[in-house]
PDB file of N, CA and C in Angstrom:
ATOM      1  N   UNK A   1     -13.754  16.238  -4.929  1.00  0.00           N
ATOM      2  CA  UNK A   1     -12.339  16.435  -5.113  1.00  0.00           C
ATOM      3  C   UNK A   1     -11.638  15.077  -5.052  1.00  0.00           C
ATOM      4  N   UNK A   2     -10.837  14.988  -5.686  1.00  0.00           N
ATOM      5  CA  UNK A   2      -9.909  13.516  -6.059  1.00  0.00           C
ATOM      6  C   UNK A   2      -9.150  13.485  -4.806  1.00  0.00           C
ATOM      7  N   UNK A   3      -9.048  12.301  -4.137  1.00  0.00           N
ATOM      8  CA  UNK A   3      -7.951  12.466  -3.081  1.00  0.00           C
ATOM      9  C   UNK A   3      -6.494  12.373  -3.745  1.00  0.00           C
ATOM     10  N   UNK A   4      -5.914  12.578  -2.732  1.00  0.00           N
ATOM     11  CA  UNK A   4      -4.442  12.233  -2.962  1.00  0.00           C
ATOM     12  C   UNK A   4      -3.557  10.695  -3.768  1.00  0.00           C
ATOM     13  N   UNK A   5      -4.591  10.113  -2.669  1.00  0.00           N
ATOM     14  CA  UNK A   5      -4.567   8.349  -3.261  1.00  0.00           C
ATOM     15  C   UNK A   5      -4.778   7.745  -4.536  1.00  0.00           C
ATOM     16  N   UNK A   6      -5.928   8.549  -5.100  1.00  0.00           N
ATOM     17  CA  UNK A   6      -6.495   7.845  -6.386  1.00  0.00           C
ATOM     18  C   UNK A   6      -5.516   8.790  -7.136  1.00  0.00           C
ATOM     19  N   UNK A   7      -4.994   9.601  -6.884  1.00  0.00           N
ATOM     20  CA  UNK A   7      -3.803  10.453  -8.074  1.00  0.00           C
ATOM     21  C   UNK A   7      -2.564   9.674  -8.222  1.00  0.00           C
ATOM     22  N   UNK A   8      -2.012   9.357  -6.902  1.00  0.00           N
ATOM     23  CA  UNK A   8      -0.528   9.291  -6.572  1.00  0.00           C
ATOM     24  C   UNK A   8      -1.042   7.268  -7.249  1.00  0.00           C
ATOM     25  N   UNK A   9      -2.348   6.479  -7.055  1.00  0.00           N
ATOM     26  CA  UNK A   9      -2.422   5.557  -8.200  1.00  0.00           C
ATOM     27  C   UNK A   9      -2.227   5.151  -9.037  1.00  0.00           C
ATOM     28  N   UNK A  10      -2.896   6.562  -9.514  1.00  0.00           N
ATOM     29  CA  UNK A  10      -3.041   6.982 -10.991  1.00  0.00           C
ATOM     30  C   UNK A  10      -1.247   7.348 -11.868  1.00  0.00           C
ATOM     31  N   UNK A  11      -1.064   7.946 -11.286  1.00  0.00           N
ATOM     32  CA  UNK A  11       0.598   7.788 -11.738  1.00  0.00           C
ATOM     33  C   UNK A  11       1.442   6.577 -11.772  1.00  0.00           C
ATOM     34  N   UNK A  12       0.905   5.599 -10.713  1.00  0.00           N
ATOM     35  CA  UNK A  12       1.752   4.581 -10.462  1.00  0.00           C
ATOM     36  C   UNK A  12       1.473   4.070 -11.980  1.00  0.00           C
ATOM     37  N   UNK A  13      -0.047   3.590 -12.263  1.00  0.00           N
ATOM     38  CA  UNK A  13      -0.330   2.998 -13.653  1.00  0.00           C
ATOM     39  C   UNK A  13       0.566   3.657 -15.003  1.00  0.00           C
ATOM     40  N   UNK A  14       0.059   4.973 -14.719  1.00  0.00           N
ATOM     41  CA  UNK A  14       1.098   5.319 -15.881  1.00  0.00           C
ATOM     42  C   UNK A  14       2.329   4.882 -15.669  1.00  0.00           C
ATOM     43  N   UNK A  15       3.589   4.596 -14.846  1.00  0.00           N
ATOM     44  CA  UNK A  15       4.554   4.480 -14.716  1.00  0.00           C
ATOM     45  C   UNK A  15       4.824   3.357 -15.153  1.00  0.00           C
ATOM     46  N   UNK A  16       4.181   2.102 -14.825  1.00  0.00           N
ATOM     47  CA  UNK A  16       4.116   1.133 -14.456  1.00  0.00           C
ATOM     48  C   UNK A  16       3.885   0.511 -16.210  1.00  0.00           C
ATOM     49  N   UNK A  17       2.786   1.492 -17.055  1.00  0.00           N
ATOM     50  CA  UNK A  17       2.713   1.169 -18.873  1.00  0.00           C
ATOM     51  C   UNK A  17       3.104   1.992 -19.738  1.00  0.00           C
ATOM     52  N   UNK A  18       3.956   2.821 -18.845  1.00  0.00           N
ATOM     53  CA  UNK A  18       5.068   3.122 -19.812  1.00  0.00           C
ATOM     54  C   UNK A  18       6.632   3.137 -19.397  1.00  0.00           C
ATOM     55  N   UNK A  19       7.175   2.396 -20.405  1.00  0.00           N
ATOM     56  CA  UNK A  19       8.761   1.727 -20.299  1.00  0.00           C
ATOM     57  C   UNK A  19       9.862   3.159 -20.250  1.00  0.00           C
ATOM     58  N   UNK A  20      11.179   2.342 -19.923  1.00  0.00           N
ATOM     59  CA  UNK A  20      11.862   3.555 -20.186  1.00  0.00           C
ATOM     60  C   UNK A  20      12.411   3.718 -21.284  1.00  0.00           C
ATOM     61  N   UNK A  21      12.398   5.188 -21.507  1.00  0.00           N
ATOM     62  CA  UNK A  21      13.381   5.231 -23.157  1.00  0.00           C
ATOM     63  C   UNK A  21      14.402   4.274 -22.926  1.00  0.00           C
ATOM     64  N   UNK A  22      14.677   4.354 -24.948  1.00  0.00           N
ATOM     65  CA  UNK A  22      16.202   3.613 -24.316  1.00  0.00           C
ATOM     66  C   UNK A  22      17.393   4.584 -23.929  1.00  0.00           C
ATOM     67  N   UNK A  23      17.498   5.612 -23.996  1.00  0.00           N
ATOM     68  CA  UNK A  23      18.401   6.740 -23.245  1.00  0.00           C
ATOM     69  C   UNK A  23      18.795   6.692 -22.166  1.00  0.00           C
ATOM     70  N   UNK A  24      17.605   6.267 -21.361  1.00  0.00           N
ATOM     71  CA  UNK A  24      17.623   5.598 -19.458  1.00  0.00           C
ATOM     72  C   UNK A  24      17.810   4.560 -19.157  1.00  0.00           C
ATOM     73  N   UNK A  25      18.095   3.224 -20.416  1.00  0.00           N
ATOM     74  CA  UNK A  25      18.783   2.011 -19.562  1.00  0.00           C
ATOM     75  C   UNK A  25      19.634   2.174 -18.540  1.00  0.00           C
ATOM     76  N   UNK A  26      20.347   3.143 -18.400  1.00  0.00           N
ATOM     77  CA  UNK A  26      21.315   2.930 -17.491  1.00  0.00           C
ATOM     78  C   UNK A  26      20.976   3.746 -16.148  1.00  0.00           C
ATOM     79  N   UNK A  27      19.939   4.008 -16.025  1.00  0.00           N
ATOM     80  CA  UNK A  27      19.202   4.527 -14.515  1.00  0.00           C
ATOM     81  C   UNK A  27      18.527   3.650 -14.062  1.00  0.00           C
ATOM     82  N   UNK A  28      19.099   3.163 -12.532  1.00  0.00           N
ATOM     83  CA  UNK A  28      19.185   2.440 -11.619  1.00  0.00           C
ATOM     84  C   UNK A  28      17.403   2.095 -11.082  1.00  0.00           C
ATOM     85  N   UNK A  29      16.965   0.870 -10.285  1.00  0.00           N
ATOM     86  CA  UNK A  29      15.538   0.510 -10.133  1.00  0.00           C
ATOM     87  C   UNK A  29      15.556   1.544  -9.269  1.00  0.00           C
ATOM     88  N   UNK A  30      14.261   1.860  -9.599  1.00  0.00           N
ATOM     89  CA  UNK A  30      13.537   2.786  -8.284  1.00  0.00           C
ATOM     90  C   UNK A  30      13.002   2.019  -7.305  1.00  0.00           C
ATOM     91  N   UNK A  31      13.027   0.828  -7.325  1.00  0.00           N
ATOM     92  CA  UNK A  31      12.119  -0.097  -6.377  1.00  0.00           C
ATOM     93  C   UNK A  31      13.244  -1.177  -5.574  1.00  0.00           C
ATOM     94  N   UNK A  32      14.707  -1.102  -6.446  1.00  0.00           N
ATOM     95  CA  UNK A  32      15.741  -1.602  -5.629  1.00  0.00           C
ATOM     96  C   UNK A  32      15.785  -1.229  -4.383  1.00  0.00           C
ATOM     97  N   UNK A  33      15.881  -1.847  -3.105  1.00  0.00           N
ATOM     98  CA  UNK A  33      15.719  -0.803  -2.203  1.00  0.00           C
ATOM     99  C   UNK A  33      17.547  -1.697  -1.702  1.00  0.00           C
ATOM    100  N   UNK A  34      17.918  -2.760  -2.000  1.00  0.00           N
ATOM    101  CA  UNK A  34      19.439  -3.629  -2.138  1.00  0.00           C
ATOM    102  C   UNK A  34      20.518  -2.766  -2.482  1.00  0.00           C
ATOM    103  N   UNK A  35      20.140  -2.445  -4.058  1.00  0.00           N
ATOM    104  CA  UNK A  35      21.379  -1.652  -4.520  1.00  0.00           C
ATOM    105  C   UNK A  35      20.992  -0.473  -3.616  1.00  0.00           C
ATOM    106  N   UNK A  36      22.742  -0.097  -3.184  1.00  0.00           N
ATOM    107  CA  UNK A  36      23.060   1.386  -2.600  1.00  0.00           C
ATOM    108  C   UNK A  36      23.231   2.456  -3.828  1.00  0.00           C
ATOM    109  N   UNK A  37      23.759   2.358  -5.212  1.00  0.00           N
ATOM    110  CA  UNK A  37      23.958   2.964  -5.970  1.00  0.00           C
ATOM    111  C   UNK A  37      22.521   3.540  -6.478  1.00  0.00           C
ATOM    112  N   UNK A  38      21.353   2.802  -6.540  1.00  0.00           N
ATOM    113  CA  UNK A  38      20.027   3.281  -6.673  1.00  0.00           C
ATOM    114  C   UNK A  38      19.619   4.250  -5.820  1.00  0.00           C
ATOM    115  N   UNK A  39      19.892   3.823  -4.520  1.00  0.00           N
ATOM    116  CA  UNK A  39      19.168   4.252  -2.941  1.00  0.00           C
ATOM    117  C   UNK A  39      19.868   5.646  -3.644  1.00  0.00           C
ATOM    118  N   UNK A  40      21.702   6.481  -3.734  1.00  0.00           N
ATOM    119  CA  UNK A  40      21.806   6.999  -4.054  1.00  0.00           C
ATOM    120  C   UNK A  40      21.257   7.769  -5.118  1.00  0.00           C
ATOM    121  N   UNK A  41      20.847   7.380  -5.801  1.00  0.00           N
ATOM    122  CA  UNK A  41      20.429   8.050  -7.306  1.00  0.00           C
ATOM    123  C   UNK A  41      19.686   8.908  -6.949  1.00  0.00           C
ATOM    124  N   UNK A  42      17.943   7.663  -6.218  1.00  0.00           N
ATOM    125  CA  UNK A  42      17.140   8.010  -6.165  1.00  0.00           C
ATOM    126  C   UNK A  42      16.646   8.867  -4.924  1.00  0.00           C
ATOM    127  N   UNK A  43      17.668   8.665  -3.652  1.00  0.00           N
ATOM    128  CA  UNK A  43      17.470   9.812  -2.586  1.00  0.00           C
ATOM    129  C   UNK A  43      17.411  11.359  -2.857  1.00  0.00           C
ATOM    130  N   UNK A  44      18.101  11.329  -4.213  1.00  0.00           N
ATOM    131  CA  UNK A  44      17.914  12.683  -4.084  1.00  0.00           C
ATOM    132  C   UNK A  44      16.240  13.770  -4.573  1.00  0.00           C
ATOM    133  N   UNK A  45      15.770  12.955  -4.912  1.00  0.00           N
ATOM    134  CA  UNK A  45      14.397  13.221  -5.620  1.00  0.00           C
ATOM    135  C   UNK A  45      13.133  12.968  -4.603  1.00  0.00           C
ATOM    136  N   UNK A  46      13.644  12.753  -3.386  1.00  0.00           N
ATOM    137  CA  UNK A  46      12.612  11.991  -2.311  1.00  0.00           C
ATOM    138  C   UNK A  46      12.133  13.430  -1.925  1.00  0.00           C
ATOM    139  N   UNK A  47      10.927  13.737  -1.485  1.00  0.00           N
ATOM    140  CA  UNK A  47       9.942  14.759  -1.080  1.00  0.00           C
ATOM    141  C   UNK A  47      10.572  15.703   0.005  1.00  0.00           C
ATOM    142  N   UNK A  48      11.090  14.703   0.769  1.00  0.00           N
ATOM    143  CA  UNK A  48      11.499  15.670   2.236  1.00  0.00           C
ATOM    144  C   UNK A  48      13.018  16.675   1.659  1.00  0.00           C
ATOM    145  N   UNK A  49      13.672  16.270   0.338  1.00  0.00           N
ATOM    146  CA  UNK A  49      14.361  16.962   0.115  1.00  0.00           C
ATOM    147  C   UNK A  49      13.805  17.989  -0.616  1.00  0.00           C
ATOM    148  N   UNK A  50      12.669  18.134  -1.371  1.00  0.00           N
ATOM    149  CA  UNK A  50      11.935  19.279  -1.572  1.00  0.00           C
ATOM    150  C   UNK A  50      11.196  19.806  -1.380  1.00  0.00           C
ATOM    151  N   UNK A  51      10.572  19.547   0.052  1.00  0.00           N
ATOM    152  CA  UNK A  51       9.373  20.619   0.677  1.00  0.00           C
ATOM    153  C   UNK A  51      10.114  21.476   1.515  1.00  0.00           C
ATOM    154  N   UNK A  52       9.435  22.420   1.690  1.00  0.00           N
ATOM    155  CA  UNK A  52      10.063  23.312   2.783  1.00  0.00           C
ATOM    156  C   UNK A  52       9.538  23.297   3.920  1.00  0.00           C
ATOM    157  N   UNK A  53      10.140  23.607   5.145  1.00  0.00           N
ATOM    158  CA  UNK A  53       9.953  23.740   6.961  1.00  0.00           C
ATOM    159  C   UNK A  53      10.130  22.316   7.385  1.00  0.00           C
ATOM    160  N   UNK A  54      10.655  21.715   6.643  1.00  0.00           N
ATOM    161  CA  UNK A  54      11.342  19.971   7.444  1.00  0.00           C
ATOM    162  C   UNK A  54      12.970  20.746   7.846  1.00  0.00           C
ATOM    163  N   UNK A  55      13.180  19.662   9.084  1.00  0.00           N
ATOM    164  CA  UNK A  55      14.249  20.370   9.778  1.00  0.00           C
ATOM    165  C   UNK A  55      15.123  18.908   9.606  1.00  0.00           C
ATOM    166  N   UNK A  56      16.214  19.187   9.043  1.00  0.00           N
ATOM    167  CA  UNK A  56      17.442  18.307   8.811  1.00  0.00           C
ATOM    168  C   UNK A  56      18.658  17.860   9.851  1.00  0.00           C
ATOM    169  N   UNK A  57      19.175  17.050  10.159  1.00  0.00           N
ATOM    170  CA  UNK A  57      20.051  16.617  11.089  1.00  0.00           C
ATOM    171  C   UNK A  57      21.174  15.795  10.761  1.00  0.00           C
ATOM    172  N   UNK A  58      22.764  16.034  10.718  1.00  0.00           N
ATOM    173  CA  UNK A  58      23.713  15.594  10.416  1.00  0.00           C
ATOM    174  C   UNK A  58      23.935  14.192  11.272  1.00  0.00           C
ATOM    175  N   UNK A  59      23.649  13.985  12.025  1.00  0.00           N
ATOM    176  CA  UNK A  59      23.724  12.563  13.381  1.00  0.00           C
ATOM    177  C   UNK A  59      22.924  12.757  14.200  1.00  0.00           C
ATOM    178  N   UNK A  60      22.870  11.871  14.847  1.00  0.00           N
ATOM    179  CA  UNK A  60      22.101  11.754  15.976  1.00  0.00           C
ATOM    180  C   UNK A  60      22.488  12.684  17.378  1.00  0.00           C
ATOM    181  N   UNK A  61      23.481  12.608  17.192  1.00  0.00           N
ATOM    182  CA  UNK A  61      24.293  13.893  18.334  1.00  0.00           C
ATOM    183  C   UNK A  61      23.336  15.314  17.993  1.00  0.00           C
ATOM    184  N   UNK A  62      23.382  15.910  16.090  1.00  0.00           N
ATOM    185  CA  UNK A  62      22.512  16.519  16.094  1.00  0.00           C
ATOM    186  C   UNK A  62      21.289  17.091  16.216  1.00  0.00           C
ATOM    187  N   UNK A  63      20.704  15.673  16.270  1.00  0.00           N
ATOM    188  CA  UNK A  63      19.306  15.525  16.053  1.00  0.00           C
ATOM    189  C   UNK A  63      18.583  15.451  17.595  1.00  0.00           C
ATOM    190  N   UNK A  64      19.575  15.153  18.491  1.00  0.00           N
ATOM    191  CA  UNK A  64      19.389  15.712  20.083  1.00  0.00           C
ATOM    192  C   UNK A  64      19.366  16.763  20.276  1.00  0.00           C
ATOM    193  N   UNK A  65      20.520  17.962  19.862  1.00  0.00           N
ATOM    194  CA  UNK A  65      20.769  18.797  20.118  1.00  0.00           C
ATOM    195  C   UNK A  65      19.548  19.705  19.960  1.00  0.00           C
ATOM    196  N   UNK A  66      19.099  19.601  18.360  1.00  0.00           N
ATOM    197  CA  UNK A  66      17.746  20.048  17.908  1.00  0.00           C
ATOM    198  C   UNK A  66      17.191  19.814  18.813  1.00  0.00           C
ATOM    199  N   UNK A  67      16.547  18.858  19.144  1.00  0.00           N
ATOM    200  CA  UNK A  67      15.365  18.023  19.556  1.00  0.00           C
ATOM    201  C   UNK A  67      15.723  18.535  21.242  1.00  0.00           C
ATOM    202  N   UNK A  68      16.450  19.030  22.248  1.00  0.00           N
ATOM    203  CA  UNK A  68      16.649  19.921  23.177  1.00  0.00           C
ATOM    204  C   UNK A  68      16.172  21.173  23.095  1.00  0.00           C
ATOM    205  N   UNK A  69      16.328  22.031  22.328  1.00  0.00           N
ATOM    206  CA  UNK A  69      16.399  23.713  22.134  1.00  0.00           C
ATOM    207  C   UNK A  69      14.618  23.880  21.571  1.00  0.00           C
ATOM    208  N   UNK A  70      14.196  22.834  20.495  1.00  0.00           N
ATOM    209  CA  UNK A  70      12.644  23.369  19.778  1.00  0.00           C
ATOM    210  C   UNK A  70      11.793  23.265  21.141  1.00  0.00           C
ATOM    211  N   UNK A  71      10.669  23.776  21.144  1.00  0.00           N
ATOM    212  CA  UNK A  71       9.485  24.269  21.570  1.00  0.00           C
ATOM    213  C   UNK A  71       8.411  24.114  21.401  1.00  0.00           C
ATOM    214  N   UNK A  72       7.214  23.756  22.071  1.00  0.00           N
ATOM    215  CA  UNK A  72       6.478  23.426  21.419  1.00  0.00           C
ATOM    216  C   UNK A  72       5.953  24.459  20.622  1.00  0.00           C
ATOM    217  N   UNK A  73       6.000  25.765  20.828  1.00  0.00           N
ATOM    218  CA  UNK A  73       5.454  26.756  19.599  1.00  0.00           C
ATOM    219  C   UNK A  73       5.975  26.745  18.532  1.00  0.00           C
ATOM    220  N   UNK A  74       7.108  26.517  18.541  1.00  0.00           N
ATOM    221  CA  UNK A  74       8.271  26.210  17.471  1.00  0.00           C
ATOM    222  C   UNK A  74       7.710  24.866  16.147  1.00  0.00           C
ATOM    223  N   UNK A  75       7.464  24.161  16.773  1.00  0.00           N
ATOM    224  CA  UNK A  75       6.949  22.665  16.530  1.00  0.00           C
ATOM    225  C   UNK A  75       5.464  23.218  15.934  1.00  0.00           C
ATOM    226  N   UNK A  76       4.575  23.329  16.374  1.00  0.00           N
ATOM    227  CA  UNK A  76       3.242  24.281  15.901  1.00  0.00           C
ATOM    228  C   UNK A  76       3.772  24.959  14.908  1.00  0.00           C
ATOM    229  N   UNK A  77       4.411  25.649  14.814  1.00  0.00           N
ATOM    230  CA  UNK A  77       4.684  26.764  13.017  1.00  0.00           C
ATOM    231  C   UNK A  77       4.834  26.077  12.366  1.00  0.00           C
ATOM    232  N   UNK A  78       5.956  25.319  12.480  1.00  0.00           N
ATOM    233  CA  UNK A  78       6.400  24.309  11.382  1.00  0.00           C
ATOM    234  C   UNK A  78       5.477  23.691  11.158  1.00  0.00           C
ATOM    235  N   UNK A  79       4.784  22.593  11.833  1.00  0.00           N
ATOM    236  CA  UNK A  79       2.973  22.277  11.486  1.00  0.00           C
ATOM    237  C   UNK A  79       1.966  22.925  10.599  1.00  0.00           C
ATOM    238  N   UNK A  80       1.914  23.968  11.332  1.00  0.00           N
ATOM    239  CA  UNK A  80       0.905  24.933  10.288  1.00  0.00           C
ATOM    240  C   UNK A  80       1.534  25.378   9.076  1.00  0.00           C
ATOM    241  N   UNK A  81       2.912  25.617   8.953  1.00  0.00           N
ATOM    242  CA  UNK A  81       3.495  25.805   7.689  1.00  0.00           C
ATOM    243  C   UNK A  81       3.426  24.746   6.932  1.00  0.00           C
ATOM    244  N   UNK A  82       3.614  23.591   7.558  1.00  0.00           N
ATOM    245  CA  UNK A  82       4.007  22.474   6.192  1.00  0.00           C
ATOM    246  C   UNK A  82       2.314  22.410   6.113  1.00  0.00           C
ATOM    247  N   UNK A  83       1.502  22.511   6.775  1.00  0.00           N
ATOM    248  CA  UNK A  83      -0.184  22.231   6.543  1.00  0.00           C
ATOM    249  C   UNK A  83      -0.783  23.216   5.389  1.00  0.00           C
ATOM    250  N   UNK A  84       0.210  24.249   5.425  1.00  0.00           N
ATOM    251  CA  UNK A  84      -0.469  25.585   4.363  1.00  0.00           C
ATOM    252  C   UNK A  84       0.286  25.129   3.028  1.00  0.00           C
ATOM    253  N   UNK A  85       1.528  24.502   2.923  1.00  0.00           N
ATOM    254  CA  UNK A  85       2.262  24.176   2.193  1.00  0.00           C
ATOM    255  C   UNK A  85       1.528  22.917   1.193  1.00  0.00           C
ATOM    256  N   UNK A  86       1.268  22.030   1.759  1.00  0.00           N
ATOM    257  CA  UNK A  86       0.788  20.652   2.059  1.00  0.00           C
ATOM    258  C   UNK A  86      -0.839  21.193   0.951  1.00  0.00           C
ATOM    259  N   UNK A  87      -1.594  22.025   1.414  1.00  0.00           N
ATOM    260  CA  UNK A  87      -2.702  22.670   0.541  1.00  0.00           C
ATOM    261  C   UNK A  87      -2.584  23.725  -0.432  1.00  0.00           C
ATOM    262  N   UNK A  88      -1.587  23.959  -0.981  1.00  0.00           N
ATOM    263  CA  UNK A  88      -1.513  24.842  -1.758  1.00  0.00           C
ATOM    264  C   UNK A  88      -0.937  23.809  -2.827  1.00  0.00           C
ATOM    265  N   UNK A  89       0.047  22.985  -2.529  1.00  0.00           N
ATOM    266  CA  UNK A  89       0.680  21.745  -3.102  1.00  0.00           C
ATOM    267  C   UNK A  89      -0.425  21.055  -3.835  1.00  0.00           C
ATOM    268  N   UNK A  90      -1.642  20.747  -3.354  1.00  0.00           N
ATOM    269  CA  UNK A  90      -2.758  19.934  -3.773  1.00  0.00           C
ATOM    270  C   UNK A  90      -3.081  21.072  -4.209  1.00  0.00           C
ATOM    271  N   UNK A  91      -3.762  21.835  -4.557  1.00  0.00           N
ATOM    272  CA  UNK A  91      -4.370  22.381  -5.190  1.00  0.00           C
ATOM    273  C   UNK A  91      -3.895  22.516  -6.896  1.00  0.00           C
ATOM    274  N   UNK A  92      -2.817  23.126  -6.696  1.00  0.00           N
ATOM    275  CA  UNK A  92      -2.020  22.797  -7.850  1.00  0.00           C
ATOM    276  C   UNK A  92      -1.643  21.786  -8.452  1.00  0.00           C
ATOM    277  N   UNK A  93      -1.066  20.881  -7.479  1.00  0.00           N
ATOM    278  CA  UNK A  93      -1.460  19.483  -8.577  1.00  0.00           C
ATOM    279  C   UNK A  93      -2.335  18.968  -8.824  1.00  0.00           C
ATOM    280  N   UNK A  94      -3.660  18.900  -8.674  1.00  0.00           N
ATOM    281  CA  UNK A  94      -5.122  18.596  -8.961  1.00  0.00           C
ATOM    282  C   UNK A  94      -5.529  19.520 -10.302  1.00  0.00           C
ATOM    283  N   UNK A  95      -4.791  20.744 -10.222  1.00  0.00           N
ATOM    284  CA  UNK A  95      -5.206  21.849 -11.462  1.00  0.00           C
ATOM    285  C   UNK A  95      -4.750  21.279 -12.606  1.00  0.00           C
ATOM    286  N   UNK A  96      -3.194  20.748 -12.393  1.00  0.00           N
ATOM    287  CA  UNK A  96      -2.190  20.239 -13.094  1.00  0.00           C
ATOM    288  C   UNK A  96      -2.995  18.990 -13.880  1.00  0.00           C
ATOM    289  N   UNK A  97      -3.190  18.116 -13.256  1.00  0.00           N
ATOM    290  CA  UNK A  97      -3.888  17.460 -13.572  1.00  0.00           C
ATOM    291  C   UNK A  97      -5.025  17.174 -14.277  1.00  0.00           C
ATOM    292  N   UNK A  98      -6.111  18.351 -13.542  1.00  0.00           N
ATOM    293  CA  UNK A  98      -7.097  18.534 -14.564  1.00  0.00           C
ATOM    294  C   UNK A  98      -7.592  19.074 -15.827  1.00  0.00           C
ATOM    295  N   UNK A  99      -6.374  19.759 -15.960  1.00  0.00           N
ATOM    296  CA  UNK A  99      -5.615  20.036 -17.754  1.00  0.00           C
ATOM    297  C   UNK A  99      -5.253  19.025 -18.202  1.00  0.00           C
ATOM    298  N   UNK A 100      -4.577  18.162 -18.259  1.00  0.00           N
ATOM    299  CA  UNK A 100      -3.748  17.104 -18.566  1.00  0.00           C
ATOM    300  C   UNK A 100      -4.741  16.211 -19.304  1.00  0.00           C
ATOM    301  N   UNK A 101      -5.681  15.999 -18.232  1.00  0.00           N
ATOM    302  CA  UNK A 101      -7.583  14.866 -18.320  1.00  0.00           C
ATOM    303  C   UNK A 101      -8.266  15.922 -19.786  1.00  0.00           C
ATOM    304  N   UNK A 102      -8.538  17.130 -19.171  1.00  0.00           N
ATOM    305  CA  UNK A 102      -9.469  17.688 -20.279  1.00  0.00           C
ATOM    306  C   UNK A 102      -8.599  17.468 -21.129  1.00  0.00           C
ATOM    307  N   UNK A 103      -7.456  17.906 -22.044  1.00  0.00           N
ATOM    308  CA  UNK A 103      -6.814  17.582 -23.003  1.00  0.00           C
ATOM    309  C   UNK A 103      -6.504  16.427 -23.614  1.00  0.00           C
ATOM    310  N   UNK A 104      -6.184  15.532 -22.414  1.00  0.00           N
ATOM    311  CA  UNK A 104      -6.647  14.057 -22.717  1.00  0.00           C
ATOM    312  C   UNK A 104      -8.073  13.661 -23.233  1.00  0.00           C
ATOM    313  N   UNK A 105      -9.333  14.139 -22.594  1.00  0.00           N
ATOM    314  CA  UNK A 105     -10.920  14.263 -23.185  1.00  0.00           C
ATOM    315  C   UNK A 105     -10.710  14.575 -24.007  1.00  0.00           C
ATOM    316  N   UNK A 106     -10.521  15.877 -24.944  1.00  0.00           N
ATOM    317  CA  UNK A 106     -10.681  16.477 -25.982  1.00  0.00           C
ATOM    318  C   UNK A 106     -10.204  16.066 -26.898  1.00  0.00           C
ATOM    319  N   UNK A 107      -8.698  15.034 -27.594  1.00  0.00           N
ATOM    320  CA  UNK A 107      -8.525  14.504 -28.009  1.00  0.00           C
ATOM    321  C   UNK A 107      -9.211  13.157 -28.278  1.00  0.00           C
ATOM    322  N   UNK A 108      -9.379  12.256 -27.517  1.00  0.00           N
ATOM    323  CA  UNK A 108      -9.979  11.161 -27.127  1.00  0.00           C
ATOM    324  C   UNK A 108     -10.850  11.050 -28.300  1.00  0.00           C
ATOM    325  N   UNK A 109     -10.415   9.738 -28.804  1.00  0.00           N
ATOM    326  CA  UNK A 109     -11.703   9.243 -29.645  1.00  0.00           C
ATOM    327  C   UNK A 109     -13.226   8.997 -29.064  1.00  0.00           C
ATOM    328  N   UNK A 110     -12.685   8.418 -27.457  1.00  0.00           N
ATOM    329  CA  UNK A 110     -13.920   8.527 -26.734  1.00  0.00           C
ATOM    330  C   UNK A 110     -14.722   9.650 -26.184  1.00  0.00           C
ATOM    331  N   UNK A 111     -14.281  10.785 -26.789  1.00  0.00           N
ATOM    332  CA  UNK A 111     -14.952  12.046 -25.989  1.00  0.00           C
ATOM    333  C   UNK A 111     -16.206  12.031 -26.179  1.00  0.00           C
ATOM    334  N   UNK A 112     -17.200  12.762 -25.429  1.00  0.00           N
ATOM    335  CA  UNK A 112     -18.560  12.788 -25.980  1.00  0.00           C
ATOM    336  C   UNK A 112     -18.365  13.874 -26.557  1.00  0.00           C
ATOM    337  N   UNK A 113     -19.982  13.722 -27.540  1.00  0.00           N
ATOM    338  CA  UNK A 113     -20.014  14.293 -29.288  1.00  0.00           C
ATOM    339  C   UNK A 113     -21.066  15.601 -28.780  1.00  0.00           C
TER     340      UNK A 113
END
């Protein structure tokens, strides 16, 4: 099985040799980490805003308050949830993927004959 690493690589390359349309000149570096107008853009697409059982906090006042009341059983679900989450996630993107490759093979001038 492919790890995580040699995938999340593997994308970087693609990213990395292929440019942006010209439609997207005007979307901000993803690698700016200076510009705030990027940081904006691009916060919103960051992981923890789309997995589920991460627990969110408005300030630090909040993030006490939380961090008072959870449990450790509490703390354990959320664990095992994002862990069941976390493998079902890979699975599917590895599937994803391995369509993408065979179709990529099958085309391929280099395919075997």
């Amino acid at each position: 099985m492919l790890s995580v690493t040699i995938i999340f690589t593997f994308l970087i390359i693609i990213i990395i040799i292929i440019s942006a349309h010209q439609s997207q000149t005007n979307v901000p570096d993803p690698s700016n980490e200076q510009d705030k107008d990027a940081i904006r853009h691009w916060i919103k697409f960051a992981d923890f805003y789309e997995m589920p059982h991460i627990t969110y906090f408005d300030s630090v006042g909040d993030l006490v308050d939380k961090l008072s009341k959870v449990t450790s059983r509490r703390l354990r679900r959320i664990s095992d949830r994002m862990k069941e989450y976390n493998v079902a996630a890979l699975e599917l993107l590895l599937g994803k993927w391995r369509t993408i490759l065979r179709m990529i093979a099958k085309t391929s001038s280099n395919a075997l004959h």
